[in-house]
Protein backbone atom coordinates (compact mmCIF):
# COMPACT_ATOMS: atom_id res chain seq x y z
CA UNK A 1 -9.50 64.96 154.95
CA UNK A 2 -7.22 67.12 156.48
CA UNK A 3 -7.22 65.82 159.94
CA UNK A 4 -6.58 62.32 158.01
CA UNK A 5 -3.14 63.78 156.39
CA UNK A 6 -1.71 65.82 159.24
CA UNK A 7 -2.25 62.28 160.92
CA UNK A 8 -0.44 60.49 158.44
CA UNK A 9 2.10 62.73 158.57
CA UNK A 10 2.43 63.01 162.56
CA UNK A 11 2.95 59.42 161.91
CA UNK A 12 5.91 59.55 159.91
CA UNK A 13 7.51 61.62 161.86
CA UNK A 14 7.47 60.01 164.73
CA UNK A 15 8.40 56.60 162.72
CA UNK A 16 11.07 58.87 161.40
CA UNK A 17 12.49 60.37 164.69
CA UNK A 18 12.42 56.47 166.08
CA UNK A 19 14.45 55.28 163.01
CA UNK A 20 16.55 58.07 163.74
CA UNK A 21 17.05 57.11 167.75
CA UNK A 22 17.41 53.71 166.37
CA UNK A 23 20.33 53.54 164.37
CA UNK A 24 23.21 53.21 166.18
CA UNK A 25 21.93 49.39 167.43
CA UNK A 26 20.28 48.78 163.84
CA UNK A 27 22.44 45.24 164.16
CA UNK A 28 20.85 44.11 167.54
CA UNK A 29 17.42 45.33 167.04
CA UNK A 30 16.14 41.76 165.51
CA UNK A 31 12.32 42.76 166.83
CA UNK A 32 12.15 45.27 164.13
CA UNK A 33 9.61 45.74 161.42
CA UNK A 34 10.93 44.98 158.14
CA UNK A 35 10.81 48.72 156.80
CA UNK A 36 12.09 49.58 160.51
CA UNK A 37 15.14 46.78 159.95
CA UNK A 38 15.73 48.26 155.93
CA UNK A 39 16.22 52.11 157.21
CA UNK A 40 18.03 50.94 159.93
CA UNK A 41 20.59 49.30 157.52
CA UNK A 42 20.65 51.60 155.26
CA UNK A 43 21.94 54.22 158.63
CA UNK A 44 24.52 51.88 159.81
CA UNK A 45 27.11 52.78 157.37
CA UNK A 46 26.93 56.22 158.41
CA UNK A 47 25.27 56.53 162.30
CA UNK A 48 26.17 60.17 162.32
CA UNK A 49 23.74 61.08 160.01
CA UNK A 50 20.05 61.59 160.06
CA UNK A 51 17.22 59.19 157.96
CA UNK A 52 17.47 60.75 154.69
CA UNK A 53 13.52 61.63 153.07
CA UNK A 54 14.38 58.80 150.50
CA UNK A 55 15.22 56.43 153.11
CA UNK A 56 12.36 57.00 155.22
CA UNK A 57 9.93 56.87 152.29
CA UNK A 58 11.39 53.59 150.56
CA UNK A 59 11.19 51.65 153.40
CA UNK A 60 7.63 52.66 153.93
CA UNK A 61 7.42 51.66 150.36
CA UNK A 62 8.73 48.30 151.22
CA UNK A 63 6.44 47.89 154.27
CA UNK A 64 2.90 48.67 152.10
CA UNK A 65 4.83 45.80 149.55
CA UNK A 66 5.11 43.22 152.26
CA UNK A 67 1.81 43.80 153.64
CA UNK A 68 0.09 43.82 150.28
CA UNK A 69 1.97 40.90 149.18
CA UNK A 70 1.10 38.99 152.89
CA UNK A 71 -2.59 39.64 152.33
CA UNK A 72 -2.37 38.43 148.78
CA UNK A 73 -0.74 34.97 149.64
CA UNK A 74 -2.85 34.46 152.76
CA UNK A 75 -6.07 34.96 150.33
CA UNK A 76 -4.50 32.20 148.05
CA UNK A 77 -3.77 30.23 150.98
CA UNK A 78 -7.18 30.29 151.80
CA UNK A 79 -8.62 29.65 148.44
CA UNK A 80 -6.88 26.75 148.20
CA UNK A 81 -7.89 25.36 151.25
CA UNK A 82 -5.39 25.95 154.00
CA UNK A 83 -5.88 24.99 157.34
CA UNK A 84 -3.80 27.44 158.72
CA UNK A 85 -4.48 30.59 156.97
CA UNK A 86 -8.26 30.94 158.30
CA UNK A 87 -11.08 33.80 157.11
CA UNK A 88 -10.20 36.22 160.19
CA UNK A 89 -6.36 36.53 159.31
CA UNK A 90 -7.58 36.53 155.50
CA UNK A 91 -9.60 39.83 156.37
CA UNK A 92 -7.14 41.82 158.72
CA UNK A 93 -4.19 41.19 156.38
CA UNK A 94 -6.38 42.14 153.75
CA UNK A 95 -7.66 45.46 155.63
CA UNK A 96 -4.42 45.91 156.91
CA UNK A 97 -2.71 45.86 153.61
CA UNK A 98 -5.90 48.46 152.01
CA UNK A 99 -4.97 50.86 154.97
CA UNK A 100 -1.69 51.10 154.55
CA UNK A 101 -2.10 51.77 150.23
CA UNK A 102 -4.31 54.52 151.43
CA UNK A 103 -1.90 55.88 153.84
CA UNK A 104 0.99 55.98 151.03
CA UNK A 105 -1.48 56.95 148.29
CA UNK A 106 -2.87 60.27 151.17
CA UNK A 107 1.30 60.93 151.28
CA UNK A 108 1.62 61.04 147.78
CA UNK A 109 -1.18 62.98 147.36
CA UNK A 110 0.12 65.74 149.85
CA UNK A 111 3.33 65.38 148.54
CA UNK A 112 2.52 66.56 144.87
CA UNK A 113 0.59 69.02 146.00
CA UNK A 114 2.92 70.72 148.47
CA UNK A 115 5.07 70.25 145.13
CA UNK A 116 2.54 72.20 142.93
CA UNK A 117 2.30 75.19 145.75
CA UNK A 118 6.12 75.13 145.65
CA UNK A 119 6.57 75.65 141.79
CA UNK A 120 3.80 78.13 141.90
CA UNK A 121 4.88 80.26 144.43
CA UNK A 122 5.91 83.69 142.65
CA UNK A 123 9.83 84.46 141.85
């Protein structure tokens, strides 16, 4: 469990420290993941400064969203009878989508408690 979040959390920083290297060309960098492309754009107004926490964690946000909501209209697709969307794509979206909730859900979970030892910590 614990080798699990200092992973997830090795992760972020490094996705962090590459937004960070990143944002003075956030305009030409077209090749970008969407959550790569949103913190990117958020930095351009101010390239001096560092990806905020916020930042960082909203577009993560936004990247579980697109993959959950990618998964979910490739299942339809399929369901209905798509060519196009067949049952291989249908499963890695769909895995893809569950690994990345259980990423954000691990961060959240390490983020309240690192907030609990905080406010318990003795004055």
């Amino acid at each position: 469990m614990t080798d699990s979040i200092s992973s997830i959390l090795s992760q972020i920083r490094s996705y962090q420290s590459q937004v960070g290297q990143s944002s003075l060309g956030a305009a030409a960098d077209v090749g970008r993941s969407n959550a790569v492309q949103g913190l990117a754009g958020s930095q351009a107004t101010d390239a001096t400064q560092g990806a905020s926490f916020s930042d960082t964690l909203r577009g993560a946000l936004s990247g579980v969203n697109e993959a959950q909501q990618k998964a979910g209209a490739l299942s339809k697709a399929f369901e209905m009878g798509d060519p196009s969307a067949d049952l291989a794509r249908v499963m890695v979206a769909s895995q893809q989508s569950q690994i990345a909730f259980r990423a954000t859900v691990e961060v959240r979970n390490r983020l309240v408690q690192a907030y609990q030892d905080v406010m318990n910590m003795p004055l």
